[in-house]
N, C-alpha and C. Protein backbone atom coordinates (compact mmCIF):
# COMPACT_ATOMS: atom_id res chain seq x y z
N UNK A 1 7.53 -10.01 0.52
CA UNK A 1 7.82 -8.59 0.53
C UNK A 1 9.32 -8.44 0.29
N UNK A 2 9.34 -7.52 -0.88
CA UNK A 2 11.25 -7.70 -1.42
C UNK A 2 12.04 -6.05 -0.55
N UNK A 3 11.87 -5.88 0.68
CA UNK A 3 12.24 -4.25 0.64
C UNK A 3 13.53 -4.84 1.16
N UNK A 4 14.74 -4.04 1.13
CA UNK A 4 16.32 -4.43 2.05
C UNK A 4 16.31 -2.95 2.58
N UNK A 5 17.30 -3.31 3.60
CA UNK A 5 17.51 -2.00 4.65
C UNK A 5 18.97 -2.10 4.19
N UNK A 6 19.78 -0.64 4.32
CA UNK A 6 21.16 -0.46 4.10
C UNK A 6 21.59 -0.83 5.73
N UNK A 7 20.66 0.40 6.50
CA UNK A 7 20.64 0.22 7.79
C UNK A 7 19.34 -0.20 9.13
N UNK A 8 19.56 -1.53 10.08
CA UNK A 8 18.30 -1.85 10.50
C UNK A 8 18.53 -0.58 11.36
N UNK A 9 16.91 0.05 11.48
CA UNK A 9 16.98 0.86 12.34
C UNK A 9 14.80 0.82 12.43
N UNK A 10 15.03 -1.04 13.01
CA UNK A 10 13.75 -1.28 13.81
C UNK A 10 12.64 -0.22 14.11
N UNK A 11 12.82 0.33 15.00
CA UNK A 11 12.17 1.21 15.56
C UNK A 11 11.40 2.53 14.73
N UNK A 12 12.41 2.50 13.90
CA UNK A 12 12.35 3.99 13.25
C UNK A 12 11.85 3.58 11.56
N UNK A 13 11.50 2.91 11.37
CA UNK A 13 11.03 2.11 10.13
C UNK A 13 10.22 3.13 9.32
N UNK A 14 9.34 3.84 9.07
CA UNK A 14 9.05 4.87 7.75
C UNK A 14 7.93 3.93 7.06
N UNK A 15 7.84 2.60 7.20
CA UNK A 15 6.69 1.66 6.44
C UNK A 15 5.71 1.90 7.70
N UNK A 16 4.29 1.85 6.70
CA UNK A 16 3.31 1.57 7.88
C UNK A 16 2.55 1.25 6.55
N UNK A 17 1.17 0.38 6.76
CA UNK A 17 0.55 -0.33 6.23
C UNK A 17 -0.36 0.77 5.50
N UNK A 18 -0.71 0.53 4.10
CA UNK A 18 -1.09 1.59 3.43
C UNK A 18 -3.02 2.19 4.22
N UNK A 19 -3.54 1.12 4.43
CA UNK A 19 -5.07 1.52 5.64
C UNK A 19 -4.57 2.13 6.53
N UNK A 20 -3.34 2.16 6.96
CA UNK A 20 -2.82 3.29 8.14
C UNK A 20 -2.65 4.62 7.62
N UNK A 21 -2.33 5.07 6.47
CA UNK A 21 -2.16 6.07 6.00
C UNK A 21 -3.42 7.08 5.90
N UNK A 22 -3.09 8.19 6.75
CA UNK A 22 -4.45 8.80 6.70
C UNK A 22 -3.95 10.44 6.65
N UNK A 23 -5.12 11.61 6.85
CA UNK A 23 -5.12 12.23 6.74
C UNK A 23 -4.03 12.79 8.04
N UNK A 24 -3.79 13.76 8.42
CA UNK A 24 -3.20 13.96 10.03
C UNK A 24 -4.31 15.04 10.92
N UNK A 25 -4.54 15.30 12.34
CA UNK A 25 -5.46 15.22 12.88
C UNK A 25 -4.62 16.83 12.75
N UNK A 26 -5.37 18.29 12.77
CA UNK A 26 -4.39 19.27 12.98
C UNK A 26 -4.14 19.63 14.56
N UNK A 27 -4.97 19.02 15.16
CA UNK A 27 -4.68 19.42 16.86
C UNK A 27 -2.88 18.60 17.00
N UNK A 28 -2.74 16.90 15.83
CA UNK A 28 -1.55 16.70 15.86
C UNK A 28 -0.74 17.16 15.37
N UNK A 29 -0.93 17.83 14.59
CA UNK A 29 0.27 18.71 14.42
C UNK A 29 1.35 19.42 14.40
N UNK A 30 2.09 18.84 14.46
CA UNK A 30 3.93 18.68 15.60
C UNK A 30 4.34 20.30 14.43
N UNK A 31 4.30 21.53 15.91
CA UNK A 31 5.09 22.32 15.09
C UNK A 31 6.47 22.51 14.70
N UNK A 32 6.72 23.67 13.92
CA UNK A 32 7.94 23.37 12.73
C UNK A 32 8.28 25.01 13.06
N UNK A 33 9.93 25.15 13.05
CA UNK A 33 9.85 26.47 12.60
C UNK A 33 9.60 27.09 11.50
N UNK A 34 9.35 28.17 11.50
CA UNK A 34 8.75 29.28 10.26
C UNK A 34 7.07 29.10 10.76
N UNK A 35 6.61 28.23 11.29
CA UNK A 35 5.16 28.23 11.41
C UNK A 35 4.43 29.59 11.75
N UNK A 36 3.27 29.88 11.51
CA UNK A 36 2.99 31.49 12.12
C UNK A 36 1.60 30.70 12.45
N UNK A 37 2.14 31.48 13.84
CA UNK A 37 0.71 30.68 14.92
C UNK A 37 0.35 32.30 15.44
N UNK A 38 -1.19 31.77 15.37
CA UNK A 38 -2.09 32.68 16.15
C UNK A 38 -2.78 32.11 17.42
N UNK A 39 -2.20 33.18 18.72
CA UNK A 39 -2.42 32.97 19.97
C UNK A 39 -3.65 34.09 20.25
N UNK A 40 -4.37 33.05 21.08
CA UNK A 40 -5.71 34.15 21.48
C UNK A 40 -6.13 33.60 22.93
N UNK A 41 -6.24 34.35 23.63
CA UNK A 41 -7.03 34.41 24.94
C UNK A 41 -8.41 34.90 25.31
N UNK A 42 -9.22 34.09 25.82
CA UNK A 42 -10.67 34.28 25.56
C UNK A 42 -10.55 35.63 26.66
N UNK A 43 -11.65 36.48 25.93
CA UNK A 43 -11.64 37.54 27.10
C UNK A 43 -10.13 38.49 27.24
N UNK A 44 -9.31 38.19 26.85
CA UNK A 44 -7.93 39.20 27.00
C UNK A 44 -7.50 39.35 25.72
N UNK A 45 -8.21 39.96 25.23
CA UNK A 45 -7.94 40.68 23.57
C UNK A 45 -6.52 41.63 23.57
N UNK A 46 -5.69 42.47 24.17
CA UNK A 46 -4.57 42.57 24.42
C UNK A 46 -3.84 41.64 24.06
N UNK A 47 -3.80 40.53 25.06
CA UNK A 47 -2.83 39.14 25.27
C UNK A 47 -2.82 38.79 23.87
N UNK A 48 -3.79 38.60 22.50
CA UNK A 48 -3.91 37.92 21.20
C UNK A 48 -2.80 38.14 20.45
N UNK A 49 -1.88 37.90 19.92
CA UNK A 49 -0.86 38.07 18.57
C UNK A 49 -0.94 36.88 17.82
N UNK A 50 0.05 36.83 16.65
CA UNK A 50 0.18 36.43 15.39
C UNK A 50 1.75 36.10 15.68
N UNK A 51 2.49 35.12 16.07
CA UNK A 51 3.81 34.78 16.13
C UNK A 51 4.25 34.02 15.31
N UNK A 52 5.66 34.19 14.97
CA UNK A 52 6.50 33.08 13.92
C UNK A 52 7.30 32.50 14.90
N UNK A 53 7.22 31.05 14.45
CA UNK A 53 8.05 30.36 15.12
C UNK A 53 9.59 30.29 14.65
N UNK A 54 10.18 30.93 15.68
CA UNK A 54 11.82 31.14 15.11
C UNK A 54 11.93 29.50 14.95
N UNK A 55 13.62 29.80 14.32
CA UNK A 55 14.35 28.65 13.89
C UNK A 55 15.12 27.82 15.09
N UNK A 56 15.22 28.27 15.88
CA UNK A 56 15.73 27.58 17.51
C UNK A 56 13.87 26.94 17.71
N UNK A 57 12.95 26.86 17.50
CA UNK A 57 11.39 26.34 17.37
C UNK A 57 10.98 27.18 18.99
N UNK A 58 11.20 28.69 18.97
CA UNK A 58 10.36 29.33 20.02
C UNK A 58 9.84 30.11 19.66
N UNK A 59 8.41 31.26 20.48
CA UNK A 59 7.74 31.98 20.56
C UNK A 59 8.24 32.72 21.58
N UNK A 60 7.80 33.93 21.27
CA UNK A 60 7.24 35.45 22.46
C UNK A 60 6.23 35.80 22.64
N UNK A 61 5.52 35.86 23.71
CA UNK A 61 4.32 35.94 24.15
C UNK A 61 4.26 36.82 25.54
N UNK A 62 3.22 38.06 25.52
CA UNK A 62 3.24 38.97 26.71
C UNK A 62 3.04 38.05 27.72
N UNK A 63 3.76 38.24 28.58
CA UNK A 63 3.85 37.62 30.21
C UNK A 63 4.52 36.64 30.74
N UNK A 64 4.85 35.57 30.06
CA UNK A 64 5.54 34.45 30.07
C UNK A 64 6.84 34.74 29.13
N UNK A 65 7.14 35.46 27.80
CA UNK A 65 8.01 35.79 27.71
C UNK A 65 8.44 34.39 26.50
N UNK A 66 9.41 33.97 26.31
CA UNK A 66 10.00 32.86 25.21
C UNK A 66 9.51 31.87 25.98
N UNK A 67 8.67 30.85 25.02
CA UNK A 67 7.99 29.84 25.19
C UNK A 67 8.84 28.92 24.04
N UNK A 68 9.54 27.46 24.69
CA UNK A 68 9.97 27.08 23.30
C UNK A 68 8.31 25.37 22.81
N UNK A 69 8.17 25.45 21.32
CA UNK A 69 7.23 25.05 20.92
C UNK A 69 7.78 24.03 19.94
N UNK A 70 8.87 24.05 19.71
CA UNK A 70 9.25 22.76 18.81
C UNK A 70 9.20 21.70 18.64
N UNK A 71 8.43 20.99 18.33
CA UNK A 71 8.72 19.49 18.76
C UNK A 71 7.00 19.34 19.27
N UNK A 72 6.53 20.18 19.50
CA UNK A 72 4.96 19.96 20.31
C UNK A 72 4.45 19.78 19.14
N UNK A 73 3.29 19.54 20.12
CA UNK A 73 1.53 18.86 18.35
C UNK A 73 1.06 20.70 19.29
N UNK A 74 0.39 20.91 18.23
CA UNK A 74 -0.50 22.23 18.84
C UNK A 74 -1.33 21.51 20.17
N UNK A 75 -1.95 20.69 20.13
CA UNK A 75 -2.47 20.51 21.62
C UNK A 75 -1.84 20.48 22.98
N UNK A 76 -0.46 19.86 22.57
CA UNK A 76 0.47 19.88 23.42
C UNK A 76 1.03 21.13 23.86
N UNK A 77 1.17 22.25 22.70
CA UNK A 77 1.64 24.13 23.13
C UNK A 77 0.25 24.54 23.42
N UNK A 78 -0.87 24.36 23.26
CA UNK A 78 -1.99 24.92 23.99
C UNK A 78 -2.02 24.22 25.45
N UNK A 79 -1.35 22.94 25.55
CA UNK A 79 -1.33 23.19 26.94
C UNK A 79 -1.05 23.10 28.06
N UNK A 80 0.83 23.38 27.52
CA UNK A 80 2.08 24.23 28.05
C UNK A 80 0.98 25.58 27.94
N UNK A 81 1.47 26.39 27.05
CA UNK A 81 0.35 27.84 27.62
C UNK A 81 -0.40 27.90 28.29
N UNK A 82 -1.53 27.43 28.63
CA UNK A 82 -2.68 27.41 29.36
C UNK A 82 -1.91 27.11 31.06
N UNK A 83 -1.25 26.14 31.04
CA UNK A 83 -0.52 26.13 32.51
C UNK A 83 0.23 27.59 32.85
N UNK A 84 0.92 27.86 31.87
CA UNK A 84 2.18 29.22 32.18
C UNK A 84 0.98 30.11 32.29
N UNK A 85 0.33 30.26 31.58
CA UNK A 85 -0.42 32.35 32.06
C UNK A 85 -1.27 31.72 33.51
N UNK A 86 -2.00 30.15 33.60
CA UNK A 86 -2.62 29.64 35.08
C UNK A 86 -1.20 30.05 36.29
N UNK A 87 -0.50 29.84 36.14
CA UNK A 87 0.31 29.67 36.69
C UNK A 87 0.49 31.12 37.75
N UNK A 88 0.87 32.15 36.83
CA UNK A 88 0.90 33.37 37.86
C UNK A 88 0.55 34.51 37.57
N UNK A 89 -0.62 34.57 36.09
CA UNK A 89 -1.64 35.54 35.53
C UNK A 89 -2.57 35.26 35.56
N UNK A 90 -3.12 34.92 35.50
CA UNK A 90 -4.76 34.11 34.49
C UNK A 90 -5.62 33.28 35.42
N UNK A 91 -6.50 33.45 35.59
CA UNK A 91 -7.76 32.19 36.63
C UNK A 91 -7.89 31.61 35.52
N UNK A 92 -7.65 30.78 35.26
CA UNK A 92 -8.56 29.42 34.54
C UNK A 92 -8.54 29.84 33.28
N UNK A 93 -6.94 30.18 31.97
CA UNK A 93 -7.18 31.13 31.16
C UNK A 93 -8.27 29.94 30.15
N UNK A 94 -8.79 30.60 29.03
CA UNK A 94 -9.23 29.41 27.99
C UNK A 94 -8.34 29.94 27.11
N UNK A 95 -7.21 29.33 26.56
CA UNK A 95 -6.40 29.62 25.06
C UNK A 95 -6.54 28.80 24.09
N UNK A 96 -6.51 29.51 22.99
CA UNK A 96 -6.82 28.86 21.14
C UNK A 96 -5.32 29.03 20.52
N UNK A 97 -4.77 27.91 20.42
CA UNK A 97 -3.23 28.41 19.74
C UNK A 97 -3.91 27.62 17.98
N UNK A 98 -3.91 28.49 17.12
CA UNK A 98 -3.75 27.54 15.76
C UNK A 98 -3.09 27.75 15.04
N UNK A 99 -2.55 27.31 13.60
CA UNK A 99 -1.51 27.65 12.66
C UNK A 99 -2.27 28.57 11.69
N UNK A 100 -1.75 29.63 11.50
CA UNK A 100 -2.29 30.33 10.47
C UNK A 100 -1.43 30.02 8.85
N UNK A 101 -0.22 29.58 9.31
CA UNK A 101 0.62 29.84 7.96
C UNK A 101 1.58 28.64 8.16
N UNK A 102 2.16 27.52 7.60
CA UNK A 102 2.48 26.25 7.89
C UNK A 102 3.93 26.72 6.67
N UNK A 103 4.96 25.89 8.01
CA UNK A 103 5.96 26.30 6.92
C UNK A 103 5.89 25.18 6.04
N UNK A 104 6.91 25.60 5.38
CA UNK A 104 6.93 24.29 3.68
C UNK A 104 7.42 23.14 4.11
N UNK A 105 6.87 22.02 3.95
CA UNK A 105 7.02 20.79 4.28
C UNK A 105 7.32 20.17 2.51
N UNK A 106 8.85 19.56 2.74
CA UNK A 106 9.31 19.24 1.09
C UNK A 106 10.46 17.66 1.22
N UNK A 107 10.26 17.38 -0.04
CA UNK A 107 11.13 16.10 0.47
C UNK A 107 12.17 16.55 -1.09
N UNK A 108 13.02 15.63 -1.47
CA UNK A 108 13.71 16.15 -2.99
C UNK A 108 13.67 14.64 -3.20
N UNK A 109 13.37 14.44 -4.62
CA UNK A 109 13.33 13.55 -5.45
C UNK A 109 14.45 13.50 -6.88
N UNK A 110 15.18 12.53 -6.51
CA UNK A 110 16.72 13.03 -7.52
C UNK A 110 16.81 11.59 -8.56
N UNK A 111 17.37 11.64 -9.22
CA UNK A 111 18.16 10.01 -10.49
C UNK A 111 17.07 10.41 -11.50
N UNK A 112 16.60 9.21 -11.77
CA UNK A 112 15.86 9.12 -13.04
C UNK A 112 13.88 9.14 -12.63
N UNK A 113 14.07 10.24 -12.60
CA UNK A 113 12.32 10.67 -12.47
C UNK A 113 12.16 12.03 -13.48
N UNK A 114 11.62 11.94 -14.16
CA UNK A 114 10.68 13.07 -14.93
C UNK A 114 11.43 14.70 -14.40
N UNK A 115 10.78 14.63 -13.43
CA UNK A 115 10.95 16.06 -12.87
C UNK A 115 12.12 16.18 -11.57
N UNK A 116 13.45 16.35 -11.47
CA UNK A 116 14.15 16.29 -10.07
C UNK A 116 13.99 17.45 -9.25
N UNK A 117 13.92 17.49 -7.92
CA UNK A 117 13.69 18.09 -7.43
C UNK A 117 12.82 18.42 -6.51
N UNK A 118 12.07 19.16 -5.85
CA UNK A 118 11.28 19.73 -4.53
C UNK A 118 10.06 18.94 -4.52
N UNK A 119 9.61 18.07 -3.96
CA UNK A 119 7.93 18.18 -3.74
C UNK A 119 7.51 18.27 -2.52
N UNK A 120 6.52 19.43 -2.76
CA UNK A 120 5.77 19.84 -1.27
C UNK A 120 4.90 19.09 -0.99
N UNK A 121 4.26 19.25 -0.07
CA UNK A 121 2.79 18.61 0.28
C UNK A 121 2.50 19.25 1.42
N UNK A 122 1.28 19.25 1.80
CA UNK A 122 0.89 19.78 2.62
C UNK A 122 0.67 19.36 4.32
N UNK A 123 0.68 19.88 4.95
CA UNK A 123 1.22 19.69 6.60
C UNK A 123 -0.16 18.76 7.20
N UNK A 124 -1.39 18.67 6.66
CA UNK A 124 -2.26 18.20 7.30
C UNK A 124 -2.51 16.85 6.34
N UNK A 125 -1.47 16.85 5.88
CA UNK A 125 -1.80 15.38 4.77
C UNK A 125 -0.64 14.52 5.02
N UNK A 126 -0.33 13.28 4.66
CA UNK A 126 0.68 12.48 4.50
C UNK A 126 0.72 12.10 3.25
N UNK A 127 2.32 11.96 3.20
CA UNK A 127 3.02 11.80 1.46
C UNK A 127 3.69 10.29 1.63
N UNK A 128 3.55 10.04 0.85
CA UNK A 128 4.07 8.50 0.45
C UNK A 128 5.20 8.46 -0.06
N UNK A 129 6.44 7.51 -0.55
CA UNK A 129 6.93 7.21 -1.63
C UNK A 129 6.39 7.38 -2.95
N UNK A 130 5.86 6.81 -2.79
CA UNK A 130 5.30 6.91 -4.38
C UNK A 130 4.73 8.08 -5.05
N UNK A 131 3.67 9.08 -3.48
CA UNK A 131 3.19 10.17 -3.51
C UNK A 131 4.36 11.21 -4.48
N UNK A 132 5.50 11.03 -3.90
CA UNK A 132 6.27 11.70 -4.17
C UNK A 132 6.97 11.56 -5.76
N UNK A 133 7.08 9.90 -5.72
CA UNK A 133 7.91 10.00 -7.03
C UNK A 133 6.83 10.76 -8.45
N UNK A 134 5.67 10.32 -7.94
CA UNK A 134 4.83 10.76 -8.60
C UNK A 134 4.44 12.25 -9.41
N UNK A 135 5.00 13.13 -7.79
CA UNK A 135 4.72 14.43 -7.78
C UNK A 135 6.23 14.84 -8.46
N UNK A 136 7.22 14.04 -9.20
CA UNK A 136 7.83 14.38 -9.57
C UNK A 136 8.13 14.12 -11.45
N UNK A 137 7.07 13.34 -11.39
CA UNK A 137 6.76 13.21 -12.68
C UNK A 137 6.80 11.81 -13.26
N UNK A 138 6.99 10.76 -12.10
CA UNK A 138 7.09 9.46 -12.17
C UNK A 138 8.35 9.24 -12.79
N UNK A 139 8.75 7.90 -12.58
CA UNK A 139 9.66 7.48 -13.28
C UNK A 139 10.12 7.54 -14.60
N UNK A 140 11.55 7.40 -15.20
CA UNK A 140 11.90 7.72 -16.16
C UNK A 140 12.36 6.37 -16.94
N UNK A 141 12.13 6.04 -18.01
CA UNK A 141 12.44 4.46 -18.73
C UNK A 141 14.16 4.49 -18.46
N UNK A 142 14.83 3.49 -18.08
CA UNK A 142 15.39 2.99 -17.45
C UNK A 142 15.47 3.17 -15.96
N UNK A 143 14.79 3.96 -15.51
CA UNK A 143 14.92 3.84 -13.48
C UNK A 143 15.12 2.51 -13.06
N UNK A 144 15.53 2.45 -12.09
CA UNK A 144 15.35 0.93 -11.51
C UNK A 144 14.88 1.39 -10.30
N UNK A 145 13.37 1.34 -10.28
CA UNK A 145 12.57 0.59 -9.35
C UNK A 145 12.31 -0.20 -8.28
N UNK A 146 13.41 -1.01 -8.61
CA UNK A 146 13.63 -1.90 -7.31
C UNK A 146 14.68 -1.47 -6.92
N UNK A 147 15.51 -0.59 -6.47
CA UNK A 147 16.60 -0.21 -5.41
C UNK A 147 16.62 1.47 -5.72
N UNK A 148 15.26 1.81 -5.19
CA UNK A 148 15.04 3.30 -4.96
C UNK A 148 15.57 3.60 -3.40
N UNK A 149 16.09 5.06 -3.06
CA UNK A 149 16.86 5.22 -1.98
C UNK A 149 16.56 6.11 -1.57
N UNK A 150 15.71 5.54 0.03
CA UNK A 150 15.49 6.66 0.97
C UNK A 150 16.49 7.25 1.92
N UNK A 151 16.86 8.17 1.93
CA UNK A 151 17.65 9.03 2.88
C UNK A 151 16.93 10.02 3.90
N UNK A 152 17.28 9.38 5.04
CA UNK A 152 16.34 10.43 6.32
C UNK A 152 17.21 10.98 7.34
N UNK A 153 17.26 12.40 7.67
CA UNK A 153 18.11 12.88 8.48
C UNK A 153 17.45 12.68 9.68
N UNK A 154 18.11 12.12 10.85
CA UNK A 154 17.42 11.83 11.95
C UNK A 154 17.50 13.23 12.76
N UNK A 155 16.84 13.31 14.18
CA UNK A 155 16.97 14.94 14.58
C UNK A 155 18.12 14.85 15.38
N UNK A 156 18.98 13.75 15.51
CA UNK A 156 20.43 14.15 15.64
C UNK A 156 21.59 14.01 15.18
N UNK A 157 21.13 14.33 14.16
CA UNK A 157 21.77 14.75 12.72
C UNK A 157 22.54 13.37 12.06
N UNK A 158 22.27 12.03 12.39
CA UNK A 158 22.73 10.88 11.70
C UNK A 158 21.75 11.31 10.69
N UNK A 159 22.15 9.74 10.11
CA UNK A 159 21.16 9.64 8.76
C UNK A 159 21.11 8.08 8.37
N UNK A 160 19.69 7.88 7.93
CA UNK A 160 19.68 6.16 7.70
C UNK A 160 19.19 6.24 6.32
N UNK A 161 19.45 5.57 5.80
CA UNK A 161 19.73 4.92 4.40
C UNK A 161 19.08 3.42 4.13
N UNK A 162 17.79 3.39 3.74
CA UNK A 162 16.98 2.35 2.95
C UNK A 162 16.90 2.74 1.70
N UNK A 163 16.94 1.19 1.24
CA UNK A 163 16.46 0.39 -0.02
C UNK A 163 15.31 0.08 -0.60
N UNK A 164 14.60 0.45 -1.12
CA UNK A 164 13.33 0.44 -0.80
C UNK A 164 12.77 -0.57 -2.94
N UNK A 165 12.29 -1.45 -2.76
CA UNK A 165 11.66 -1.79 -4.11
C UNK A 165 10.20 -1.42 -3.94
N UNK A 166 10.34 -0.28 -4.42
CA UNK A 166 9.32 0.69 -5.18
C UNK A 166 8.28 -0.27 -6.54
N UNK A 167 8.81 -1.26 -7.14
CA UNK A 167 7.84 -1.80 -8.07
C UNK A 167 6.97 -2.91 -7.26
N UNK A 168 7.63 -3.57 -6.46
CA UNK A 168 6.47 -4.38 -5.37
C UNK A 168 5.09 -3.33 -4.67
N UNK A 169 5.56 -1.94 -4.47
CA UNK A 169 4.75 -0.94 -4.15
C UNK A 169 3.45 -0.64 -4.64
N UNK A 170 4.00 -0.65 -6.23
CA UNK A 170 3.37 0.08 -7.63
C UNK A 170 2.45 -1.43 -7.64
N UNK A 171 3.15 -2.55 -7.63
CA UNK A 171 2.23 -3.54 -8.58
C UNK A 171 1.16 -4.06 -7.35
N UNK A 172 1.40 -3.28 -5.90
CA UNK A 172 0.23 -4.06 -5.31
C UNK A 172 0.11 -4.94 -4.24
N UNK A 173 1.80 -5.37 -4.72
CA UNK A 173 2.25 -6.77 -4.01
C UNK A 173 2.87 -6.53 -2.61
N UNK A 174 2.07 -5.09 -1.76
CA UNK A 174 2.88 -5.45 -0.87
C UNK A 174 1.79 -4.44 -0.36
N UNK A 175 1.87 -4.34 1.16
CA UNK A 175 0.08 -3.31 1.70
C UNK A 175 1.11 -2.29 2.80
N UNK A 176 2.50 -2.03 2.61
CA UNK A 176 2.77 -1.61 2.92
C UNK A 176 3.82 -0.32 2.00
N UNK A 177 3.39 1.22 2.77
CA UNK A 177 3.95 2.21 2.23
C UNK A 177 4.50 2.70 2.76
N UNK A 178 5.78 3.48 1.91
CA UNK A 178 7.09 4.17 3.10
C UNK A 178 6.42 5.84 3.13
N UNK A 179 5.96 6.22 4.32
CA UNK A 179 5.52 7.66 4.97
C UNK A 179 6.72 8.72 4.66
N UNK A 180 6.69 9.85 4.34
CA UNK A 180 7.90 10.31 3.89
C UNK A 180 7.03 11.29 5.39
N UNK A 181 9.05 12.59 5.89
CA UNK A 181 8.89 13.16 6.69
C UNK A 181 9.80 14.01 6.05
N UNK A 182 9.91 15.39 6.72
CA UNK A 182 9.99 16.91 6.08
C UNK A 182 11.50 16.23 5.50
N UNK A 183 12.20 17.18 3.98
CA UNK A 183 13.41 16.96 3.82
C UNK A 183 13.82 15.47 3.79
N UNK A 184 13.03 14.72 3.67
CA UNK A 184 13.49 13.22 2.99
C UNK A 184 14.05 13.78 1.87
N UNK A 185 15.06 12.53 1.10
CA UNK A 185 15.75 12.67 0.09
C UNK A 185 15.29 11.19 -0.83
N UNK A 186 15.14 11.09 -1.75
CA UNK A 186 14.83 10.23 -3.10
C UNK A 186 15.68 9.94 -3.77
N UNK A 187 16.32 8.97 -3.93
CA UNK A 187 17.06 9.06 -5.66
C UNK A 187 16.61 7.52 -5.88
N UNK A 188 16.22 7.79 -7.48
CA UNK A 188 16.29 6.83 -8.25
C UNK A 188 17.45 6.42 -9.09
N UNK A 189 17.68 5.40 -8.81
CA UNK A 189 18.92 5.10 -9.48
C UNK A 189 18.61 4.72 -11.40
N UNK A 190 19.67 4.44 -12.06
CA UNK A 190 19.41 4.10 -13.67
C UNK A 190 20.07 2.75 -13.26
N UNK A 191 19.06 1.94 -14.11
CA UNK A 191 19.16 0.27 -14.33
C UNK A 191 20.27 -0.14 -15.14
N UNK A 192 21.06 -0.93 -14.48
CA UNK A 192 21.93 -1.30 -14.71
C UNK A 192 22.09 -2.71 -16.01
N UNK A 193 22.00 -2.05 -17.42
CA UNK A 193 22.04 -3.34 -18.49
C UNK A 193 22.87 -4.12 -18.33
């Protein structure tokens, strides 16, 4: 396996074995701001709204008031909620939190690919490396392939920097794929004659 790291950062690695790569479960679903979630309470039709998740990643909700949701899977804010209205409204509330509207999940793909720029994908799917270079129009004759460059902003605000040989990827020779996460950055570099 030919991949180099700029920086080891063990733990936080972005490869996982391509049979690992799967769909994502939406109860996991780690919300995002801009998300627009619909809250419903069985039986308290009042209590129901349609909220956007501000950019600080909180909600407003009658009774409890700013709920922050960032960082949770929806199962996890269904049940933070379900404790807060138990807590000092509600007998035994039953709540349905789901996403109605998913904000844009995008990575940028830059150097020598076809198309530079944005690719989305969707929040209940996982994107690959390759997913991506792909969705950008694949590579361009001279790219170099083998020292494609992932850039990931960590959530406190560092940033790690892999190396990634993308043609060991393509040809097979390796059962492992780099998982891209919101706002990854791409560049393909031009091969050096």
């Amino acid at each position: 396996m030919a991949l180099s790291l700029s920086l080891t950062a063990e733990d936080s690695l972005p490869a996982v074995s391509a049979s690992e790569s799967a769909p994502v479960n939406l109860q996991d679903y780690v919300i995002a701001p801009s998300d627009l979630l619909r809250f419903q309470v069985f039986r308290e039709d009042d209590l129901n709204r349609e909220v956007r998740v501000s950019q600080g990643g909180v909600i407003s909700l009658p009774l409890v008031g700013t709920v922050e949701v960032k960082g949770k899977t929806i199962a996890e804010a269904q049940r933070l909620l379900t404790e807060l209205y138990d807590r000092d409204y509600l007998v035994n509330p039953n709540i349905n939190l789901s996403v109605l509207e998913y904000s844009q999940r995008r990575v940028s793909v830059l150097g020598h690919v076809n198309r530079e720029g944005f690719v989305v994908f969707p929040p209940e799917e996982s994107m690959t490396l390759i997913d991506a270079i792909s969705g950008a129009g694949g590579f361009q004759r001279g790219a170099n392939t083998r020292r494609v460059v992932l850039t990931r902003t960590n959530p406190d605000g560092t940033r790690d920097r892999y190396t990634i040989d993308a043609e060991e990827i393509v040809q097979g020779n390796t059962s492992y794929v780099w998982e891209l996460q919101r706002d990854d950055v791409i560049h393909v570099p031009q091969r050096v004659f």
